[in-house]
PDB file of N, CA and C in Angstrom:
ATOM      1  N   UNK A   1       0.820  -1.186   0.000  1.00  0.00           N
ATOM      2  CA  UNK A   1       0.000   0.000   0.000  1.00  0.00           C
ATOM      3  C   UNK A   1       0.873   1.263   0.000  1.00  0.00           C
ATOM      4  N   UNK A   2       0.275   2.124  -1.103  1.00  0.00           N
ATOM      5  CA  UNK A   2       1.124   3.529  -0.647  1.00  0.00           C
ATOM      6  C   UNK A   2       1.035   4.509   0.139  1.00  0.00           C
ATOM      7  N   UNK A   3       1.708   5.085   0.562  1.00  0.00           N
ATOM      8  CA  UNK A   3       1.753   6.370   1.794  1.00  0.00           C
ATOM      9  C   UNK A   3       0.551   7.355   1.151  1.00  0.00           C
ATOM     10  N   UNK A   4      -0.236   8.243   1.446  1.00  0.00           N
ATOM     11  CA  UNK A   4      -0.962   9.229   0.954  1.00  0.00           C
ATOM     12  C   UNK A   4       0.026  10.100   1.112  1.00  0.00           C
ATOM     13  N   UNK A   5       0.153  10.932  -0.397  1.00  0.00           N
ATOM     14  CA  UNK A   5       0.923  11.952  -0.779  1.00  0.00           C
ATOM     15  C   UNK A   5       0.110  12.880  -0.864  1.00  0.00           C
ATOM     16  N   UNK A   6       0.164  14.263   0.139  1.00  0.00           N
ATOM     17  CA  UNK A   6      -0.076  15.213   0.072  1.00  0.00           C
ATOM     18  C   UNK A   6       0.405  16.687  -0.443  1.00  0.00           C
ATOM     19  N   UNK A   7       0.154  16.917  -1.308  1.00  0.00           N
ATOM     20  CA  UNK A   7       1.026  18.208  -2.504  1.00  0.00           C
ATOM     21  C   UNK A   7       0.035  19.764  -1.980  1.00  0.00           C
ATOM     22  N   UNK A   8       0.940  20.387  -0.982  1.00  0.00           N
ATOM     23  CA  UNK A   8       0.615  22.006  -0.741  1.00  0.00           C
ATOM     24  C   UNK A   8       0.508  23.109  -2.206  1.00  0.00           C
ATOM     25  N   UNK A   9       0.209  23.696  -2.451  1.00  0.00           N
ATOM     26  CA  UNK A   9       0.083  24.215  -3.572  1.00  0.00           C
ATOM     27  C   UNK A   9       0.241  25.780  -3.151  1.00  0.00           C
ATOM     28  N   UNK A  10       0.511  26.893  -3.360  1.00  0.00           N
ATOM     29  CA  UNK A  10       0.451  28.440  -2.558  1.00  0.00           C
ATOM     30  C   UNK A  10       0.858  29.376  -3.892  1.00  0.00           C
ATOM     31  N   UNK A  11      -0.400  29.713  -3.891  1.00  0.00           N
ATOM     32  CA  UNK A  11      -0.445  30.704  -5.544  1.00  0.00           C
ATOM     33  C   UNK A  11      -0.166  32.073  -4.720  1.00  0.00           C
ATOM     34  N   UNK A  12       0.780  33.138  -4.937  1.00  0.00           N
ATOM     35  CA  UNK A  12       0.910  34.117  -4.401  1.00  0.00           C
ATOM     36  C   UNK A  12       0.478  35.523  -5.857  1.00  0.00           C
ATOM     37  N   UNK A  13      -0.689  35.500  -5.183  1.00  0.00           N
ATOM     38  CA  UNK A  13      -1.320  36.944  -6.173  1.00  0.00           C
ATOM     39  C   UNK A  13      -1.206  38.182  -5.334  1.00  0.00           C
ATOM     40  N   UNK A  14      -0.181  38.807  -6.193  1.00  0.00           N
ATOM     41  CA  UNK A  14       0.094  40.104  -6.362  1.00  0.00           C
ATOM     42  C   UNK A  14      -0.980  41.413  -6.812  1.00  0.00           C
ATOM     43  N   UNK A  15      -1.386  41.848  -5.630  1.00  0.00           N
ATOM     44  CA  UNK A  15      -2.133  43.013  -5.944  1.00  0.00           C
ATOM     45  C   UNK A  15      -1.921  44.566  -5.729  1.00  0.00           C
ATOM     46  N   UNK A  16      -1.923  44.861  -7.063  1.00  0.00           N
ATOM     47  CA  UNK A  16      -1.163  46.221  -7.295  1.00  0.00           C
ATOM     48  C   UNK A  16      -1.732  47.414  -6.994  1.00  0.00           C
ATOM     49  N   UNK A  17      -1.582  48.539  -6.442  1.00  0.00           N
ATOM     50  CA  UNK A  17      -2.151  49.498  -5.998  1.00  0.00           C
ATOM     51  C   UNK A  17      -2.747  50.335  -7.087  1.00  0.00           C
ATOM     52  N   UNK A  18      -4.127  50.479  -7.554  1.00  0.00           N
ATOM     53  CA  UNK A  18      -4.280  51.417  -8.273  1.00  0.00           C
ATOM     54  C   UNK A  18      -3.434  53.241  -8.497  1.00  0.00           C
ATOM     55  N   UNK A  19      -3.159  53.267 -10.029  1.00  0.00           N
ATOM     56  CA  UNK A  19      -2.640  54.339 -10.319  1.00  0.00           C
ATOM     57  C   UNK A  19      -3.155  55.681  -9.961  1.00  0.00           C
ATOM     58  N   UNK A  20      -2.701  56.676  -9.434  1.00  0.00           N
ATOM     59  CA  UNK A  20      -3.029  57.925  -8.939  1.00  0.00           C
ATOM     60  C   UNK A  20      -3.105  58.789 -10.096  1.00  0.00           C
ATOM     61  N   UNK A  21      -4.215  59.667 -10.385  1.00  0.00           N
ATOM     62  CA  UNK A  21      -4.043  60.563 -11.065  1.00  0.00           C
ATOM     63  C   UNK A  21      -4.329  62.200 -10.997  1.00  0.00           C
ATOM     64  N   UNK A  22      -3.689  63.154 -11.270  1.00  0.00           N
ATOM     65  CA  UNK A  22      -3.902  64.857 -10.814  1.00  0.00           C
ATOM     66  C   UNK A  22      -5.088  65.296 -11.687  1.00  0.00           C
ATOM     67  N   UNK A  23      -5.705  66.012 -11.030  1.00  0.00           N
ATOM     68  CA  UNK A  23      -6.594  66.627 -12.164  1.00  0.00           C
ATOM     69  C   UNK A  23      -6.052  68.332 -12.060  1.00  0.00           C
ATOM     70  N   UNK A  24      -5.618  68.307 -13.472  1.00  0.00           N
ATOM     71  CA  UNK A  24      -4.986  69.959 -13.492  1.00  0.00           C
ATOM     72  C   UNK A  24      -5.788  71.080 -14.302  1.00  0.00           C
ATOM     73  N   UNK A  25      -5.984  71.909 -13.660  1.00  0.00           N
ATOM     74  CA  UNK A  25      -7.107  72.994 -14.062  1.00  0.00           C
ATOM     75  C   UNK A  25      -6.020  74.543 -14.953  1.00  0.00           C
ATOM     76  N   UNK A  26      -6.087  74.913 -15.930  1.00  0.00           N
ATOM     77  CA  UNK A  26      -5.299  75.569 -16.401  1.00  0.00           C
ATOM     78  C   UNK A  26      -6.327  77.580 -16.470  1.00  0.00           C
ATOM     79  N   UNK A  27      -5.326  78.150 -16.501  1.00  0.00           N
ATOM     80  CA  UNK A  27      -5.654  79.639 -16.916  1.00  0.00           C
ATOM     81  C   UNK A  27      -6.133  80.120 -18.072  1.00  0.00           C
ATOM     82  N   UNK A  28      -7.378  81.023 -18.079  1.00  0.00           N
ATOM     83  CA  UNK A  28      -8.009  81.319 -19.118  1.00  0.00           C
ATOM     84  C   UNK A  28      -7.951  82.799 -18.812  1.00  0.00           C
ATOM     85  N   UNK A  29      -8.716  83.768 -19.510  1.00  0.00           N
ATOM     86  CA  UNK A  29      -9.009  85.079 -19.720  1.00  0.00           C
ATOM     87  C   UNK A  29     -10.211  85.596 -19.349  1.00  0.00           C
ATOM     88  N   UNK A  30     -11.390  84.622 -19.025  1.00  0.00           N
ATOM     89  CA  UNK A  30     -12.449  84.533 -18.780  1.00  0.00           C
ATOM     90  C   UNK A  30     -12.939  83.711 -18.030  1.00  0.00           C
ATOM     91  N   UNK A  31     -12.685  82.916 -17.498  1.00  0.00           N
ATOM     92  CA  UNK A  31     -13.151  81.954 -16.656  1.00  0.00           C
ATOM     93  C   UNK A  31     -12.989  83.034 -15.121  1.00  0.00           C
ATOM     94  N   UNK A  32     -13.771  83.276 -14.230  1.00  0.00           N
ATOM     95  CA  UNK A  32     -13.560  83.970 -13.063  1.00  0.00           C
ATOM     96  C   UNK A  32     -13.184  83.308 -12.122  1.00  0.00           C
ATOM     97  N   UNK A  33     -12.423  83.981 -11.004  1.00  0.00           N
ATOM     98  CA  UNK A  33     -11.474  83.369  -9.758  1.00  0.00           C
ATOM     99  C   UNK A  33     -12.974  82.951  -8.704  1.00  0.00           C
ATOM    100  N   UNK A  34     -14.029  83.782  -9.272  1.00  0.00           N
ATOM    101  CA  UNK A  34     -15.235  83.430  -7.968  1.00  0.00           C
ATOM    102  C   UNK A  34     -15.446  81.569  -8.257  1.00  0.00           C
ATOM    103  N   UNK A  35     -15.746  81.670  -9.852  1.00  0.00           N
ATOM    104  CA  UNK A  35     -16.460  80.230 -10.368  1.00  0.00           C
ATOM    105  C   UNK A  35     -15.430  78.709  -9.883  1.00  0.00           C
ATOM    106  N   UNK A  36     -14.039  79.473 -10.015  1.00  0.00           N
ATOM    107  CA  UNK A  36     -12.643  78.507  -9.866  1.00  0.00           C
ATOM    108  C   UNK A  36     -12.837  78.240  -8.642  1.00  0.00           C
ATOM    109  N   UNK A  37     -13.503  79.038  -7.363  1.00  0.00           N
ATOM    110  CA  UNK A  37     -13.054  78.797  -6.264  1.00  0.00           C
ATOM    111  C   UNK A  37     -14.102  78.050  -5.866  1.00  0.00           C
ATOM    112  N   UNK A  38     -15.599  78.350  -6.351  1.00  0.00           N
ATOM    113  CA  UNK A  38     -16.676  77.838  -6.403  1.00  0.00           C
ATOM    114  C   UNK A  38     -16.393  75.896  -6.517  1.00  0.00           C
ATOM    115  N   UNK A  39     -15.735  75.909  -8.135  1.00  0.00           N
ATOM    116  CA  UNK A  39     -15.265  74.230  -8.679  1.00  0.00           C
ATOM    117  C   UNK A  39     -14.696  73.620  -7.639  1.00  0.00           C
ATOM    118  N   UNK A  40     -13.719  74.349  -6.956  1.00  0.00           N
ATOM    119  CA  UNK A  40     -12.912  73.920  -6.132  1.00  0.00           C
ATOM    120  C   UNK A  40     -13.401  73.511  -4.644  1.00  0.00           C
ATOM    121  N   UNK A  41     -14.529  74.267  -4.485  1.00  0.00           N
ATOM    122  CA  UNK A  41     -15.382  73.623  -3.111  1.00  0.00           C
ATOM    123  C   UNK A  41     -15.936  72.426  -3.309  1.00  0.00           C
ATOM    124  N   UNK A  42     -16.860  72.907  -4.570  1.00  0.00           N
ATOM    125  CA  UNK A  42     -18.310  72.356  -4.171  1.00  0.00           C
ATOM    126  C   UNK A  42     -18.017  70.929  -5.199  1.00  0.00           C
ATOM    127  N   UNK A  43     -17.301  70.797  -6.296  1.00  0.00           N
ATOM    128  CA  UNK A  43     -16.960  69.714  -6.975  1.00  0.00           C
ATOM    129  C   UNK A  43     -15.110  68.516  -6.181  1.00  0.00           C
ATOM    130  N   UNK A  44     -14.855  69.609  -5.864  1.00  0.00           N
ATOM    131  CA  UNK A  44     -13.040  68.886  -4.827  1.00  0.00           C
ATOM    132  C   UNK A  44     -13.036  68.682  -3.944  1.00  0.00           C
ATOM    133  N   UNK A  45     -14.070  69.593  -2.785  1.00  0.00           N
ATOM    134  CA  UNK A  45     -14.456  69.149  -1.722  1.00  0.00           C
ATOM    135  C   UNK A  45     -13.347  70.138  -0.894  1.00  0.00           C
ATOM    136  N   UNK A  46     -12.756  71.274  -1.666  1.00  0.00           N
ATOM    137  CA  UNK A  46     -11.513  71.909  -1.068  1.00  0.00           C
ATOM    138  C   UNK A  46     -12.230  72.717   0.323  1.00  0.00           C
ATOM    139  N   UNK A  47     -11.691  73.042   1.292  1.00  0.00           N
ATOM    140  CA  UNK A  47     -11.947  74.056   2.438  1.00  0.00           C
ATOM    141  C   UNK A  47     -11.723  75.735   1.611  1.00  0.00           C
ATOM    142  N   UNK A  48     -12.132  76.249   2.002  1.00  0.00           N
ATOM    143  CA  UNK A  48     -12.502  77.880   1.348  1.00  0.00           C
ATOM    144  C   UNK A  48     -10.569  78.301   1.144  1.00  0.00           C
ATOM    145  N   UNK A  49      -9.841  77.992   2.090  1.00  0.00           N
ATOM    146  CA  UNK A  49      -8.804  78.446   2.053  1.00  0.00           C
ATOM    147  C   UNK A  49      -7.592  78.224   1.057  1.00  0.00           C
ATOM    148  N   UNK A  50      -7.907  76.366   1.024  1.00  0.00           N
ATOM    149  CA  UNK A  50      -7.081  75.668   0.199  1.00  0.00           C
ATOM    150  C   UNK A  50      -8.225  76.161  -1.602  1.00  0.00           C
ATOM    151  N   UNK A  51      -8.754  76.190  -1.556  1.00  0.00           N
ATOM    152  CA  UNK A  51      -9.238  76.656  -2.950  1.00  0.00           C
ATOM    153  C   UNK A  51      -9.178  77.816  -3.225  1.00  0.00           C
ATOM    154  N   UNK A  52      -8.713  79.033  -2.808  1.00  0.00           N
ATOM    155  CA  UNK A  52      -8.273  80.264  -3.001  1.00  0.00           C
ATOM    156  C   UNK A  52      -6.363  80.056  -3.500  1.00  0.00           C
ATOM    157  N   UNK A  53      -6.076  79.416  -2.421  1.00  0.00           N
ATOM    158  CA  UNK A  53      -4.289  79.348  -2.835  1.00  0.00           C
ATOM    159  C   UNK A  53      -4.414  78.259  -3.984  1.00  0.00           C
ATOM    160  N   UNK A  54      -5.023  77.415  -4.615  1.00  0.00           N
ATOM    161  CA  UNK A  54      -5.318  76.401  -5.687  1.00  0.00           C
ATOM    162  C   UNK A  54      -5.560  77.859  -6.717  1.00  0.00           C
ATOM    163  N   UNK A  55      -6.512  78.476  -6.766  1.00  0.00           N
ATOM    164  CA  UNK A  55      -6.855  79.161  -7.472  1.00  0.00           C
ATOM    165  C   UNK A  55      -5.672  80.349  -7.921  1.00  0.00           C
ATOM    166  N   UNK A  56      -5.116  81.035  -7.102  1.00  0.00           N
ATOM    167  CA  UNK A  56      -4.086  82.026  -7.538  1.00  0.00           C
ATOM    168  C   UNK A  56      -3.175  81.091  -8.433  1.00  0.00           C
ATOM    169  N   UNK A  57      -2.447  79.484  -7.719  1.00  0.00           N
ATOM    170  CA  UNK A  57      -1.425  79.129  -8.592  1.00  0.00           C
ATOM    171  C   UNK A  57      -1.852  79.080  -9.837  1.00  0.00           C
ATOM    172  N   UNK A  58      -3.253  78.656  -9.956  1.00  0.00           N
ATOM    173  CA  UNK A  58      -3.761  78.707 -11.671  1.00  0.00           C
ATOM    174  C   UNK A  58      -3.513  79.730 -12.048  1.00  0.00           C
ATOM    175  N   UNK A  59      -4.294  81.078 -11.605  1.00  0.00           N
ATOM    176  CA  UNK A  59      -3.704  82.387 -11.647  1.00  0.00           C
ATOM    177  C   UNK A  59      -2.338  83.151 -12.560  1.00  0.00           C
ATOM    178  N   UNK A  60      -1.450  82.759 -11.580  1.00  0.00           N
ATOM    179  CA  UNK A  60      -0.433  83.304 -11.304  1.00  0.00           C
ATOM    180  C   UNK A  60       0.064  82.411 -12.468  1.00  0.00           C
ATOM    181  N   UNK A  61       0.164  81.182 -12.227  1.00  0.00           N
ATOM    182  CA  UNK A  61       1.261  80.496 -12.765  1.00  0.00           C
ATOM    183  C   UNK A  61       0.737  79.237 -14.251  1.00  0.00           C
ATOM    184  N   UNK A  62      -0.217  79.879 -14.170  1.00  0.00           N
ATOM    185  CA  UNK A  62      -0.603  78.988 -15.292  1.00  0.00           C
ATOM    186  C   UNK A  62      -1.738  78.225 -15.538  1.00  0.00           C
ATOM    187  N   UNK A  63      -1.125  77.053 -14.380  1.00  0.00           N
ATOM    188  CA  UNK A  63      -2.023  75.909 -13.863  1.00  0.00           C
ATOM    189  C   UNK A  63      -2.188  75.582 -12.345  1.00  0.00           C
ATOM    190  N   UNK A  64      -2.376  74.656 -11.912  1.00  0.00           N
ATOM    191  CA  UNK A  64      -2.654  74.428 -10.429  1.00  0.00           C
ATOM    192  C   UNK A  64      -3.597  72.814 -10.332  1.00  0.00           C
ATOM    193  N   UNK A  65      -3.432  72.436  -9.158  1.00  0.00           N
ATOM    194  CA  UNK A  65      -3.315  70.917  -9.556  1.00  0.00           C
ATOM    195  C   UNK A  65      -4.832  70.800  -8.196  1.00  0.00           C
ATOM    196  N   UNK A  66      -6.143  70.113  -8.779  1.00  0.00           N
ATOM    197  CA  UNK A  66      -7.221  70.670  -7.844  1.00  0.00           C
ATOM    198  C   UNK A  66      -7.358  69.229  -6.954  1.00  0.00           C
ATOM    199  N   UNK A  67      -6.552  68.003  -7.264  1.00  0.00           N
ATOM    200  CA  UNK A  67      -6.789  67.091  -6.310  1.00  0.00           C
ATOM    201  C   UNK A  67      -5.652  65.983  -7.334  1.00  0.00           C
ATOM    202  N   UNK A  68      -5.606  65.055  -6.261  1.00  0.00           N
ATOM    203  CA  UNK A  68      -5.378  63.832  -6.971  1.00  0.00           C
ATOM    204  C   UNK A  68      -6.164  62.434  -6.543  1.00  0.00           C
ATOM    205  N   UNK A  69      -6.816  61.858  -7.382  1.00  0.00           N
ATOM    206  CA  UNK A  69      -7.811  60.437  -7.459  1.00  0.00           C
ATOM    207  C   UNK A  69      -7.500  59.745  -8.381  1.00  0.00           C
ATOM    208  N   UNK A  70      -7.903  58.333  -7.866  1.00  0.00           N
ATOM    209  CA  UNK A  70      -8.157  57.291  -8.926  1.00  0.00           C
ATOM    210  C   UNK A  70      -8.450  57.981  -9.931  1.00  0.00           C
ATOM    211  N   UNK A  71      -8.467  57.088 -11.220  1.00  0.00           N
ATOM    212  CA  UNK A  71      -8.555  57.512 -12.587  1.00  0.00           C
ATOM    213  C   UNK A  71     -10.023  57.824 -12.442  1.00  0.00           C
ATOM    214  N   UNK A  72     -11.354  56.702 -12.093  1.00  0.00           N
ATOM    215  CA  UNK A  72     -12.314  57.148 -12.453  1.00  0.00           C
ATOM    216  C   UNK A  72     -13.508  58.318 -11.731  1.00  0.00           C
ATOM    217  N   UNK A  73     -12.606  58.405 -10.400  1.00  0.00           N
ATOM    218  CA  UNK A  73     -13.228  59.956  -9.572  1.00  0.00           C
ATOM    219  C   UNK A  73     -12.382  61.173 -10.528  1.00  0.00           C
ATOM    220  N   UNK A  74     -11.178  61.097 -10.782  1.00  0.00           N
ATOM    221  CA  UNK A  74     -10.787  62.095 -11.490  1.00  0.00           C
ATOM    222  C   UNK A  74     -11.457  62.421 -13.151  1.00  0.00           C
ATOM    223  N   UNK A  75     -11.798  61.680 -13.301  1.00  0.00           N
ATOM    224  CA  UNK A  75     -12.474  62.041 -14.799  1.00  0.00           C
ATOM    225  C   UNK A  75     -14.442  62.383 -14.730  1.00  0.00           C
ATOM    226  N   UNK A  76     -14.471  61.880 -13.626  1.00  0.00           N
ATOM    227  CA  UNK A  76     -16.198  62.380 -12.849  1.00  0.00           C
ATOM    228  C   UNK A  76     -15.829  64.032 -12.648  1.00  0.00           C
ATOM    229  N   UNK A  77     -15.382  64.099 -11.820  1.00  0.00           N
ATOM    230  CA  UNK A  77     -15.277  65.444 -11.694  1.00  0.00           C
ATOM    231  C   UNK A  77     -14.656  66.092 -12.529  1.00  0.00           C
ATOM    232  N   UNK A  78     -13.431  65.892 -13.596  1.00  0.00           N
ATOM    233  CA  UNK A  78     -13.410  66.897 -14.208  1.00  0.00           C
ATOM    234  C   UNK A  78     -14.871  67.265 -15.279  1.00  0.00           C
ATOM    235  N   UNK A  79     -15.699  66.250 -15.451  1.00  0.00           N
ATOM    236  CA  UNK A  79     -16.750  66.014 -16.334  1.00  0.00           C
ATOM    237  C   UNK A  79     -17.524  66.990 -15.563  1.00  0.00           C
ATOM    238  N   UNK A  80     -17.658  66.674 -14.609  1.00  0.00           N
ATOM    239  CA  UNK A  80     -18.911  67.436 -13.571  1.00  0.00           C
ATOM    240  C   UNK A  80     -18.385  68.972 -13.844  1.00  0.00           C
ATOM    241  N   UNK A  81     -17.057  69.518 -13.611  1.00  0.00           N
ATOM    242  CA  UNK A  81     -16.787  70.554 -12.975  1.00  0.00           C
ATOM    243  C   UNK A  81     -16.573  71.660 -14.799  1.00  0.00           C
ATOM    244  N   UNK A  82     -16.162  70.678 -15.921  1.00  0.00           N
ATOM    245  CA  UNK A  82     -16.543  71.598 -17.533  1.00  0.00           C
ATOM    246  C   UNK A  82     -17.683  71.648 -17.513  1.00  0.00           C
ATOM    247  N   UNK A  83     -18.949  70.383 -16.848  1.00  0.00           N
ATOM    248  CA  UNK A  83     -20.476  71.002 -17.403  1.00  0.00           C
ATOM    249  C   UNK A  83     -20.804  71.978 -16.819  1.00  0.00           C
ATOM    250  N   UNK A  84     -20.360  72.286 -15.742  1.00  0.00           N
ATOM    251  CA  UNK A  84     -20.871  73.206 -15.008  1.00  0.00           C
ATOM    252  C   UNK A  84     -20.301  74.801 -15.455  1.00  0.00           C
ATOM    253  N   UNK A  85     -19.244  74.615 -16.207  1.00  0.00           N
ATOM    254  CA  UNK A  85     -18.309  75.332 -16.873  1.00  0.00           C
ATOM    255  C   UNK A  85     -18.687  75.911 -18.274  1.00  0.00           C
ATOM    256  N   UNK A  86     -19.451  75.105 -19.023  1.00  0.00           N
ATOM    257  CA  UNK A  86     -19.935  74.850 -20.222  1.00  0.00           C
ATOM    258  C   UNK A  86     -21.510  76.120 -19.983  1.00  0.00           C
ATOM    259  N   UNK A  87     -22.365  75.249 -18.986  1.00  0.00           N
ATOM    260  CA  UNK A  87     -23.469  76.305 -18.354  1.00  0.00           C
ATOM    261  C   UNK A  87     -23.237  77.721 -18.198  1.00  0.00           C
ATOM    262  N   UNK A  88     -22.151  78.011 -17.455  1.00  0.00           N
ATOM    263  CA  UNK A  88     -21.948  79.392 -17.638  1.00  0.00           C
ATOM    264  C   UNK A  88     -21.501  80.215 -18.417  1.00  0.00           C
ATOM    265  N   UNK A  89     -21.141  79.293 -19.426  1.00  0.00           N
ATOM    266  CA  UNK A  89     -20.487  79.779 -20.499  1.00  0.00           C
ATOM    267  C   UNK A  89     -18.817  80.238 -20.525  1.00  0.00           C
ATOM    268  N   UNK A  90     -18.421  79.559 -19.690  1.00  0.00           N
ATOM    269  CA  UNK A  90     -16.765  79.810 -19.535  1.00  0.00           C
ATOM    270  C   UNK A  90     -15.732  78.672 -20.145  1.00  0.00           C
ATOM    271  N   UNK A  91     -15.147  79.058 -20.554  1.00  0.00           N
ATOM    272  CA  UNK A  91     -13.951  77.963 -21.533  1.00  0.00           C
ATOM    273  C   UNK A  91     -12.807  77.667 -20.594  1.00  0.00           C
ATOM    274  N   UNK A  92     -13.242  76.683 -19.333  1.00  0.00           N
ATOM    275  CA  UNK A  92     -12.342  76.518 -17.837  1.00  0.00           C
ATOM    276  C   UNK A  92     -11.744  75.068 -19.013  1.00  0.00           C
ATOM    277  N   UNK A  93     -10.845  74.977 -18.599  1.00  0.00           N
ATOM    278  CA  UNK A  93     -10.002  73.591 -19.380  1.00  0.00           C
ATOM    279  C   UNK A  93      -9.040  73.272 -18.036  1.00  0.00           C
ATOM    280  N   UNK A  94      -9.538  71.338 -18.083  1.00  0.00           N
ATOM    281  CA  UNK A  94      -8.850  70.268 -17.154  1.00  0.00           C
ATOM    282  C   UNK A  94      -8.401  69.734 -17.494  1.00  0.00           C
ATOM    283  N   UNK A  95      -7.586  69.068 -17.239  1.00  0.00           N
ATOM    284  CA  UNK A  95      -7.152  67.341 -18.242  1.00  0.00           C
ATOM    285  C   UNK A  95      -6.848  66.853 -16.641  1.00  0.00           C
ATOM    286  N   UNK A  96      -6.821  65.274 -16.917  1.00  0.00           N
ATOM    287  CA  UNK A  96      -6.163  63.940 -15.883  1.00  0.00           C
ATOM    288  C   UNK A  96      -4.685  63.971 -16.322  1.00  0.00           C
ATOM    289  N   UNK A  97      -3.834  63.833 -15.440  1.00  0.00           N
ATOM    290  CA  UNK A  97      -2.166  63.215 -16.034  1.00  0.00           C
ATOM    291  C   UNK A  97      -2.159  62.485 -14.731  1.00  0.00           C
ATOM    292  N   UNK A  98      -1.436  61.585 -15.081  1.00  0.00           N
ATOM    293  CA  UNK A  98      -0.251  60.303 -14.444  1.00  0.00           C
ATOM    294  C   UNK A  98      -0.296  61.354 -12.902  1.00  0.00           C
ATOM    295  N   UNK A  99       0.036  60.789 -11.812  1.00  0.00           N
ATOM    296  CA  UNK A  99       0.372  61.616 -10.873  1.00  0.00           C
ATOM    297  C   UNK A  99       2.076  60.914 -11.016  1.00  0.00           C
TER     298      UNK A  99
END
């Protein structure tokens, strides 16, 4: 009679941290610092303070970076935050990049 052979088996799955991404809000000529600071509350969830200093770096410097999320909260809100953009008639421009 043979011994019962028992064979352990141990699959080690690797689970990778979803990719981070910035959502970056850029400077226009028309888009107003009230509406930017507005996006920045009520769509980012920013405190009144941190969406004023978000808002000048757009300002000042170009662009300014209004959060970083998963890919698919970051592309909700930038969606949410042009329609709302679109409504007022302002040409606010976001894009997602890589964080």
């Amino acid at each position: 009679m043979e011994p019962n052979i028992v064979v352990k088996q141990k699959d080690k799955v690797k689970i990778k941290k979803p990719k981070d991404y910035k959502v970056v809000m850029y400077n226009d000529d028309y888009t107003t610092m009230e509406f930017v600071i507005n996006i920045l509350v009520s769509v980012f969830n920013k405190k009144l303070m941190e969406a004023e200093k978000i808002m000048l770096d757009v300002h000042e410097k170009g662009k300014g970076v209004a959060g970083i999320y998963s890919h698919d909260i970051a592309i909700t809100k930038v969606s949410t935050a042009m329609g709302m953009a679109k409504e007022k008639g302002f040409p606010f421009k976001l894009t997602v990049e890589e964080a």
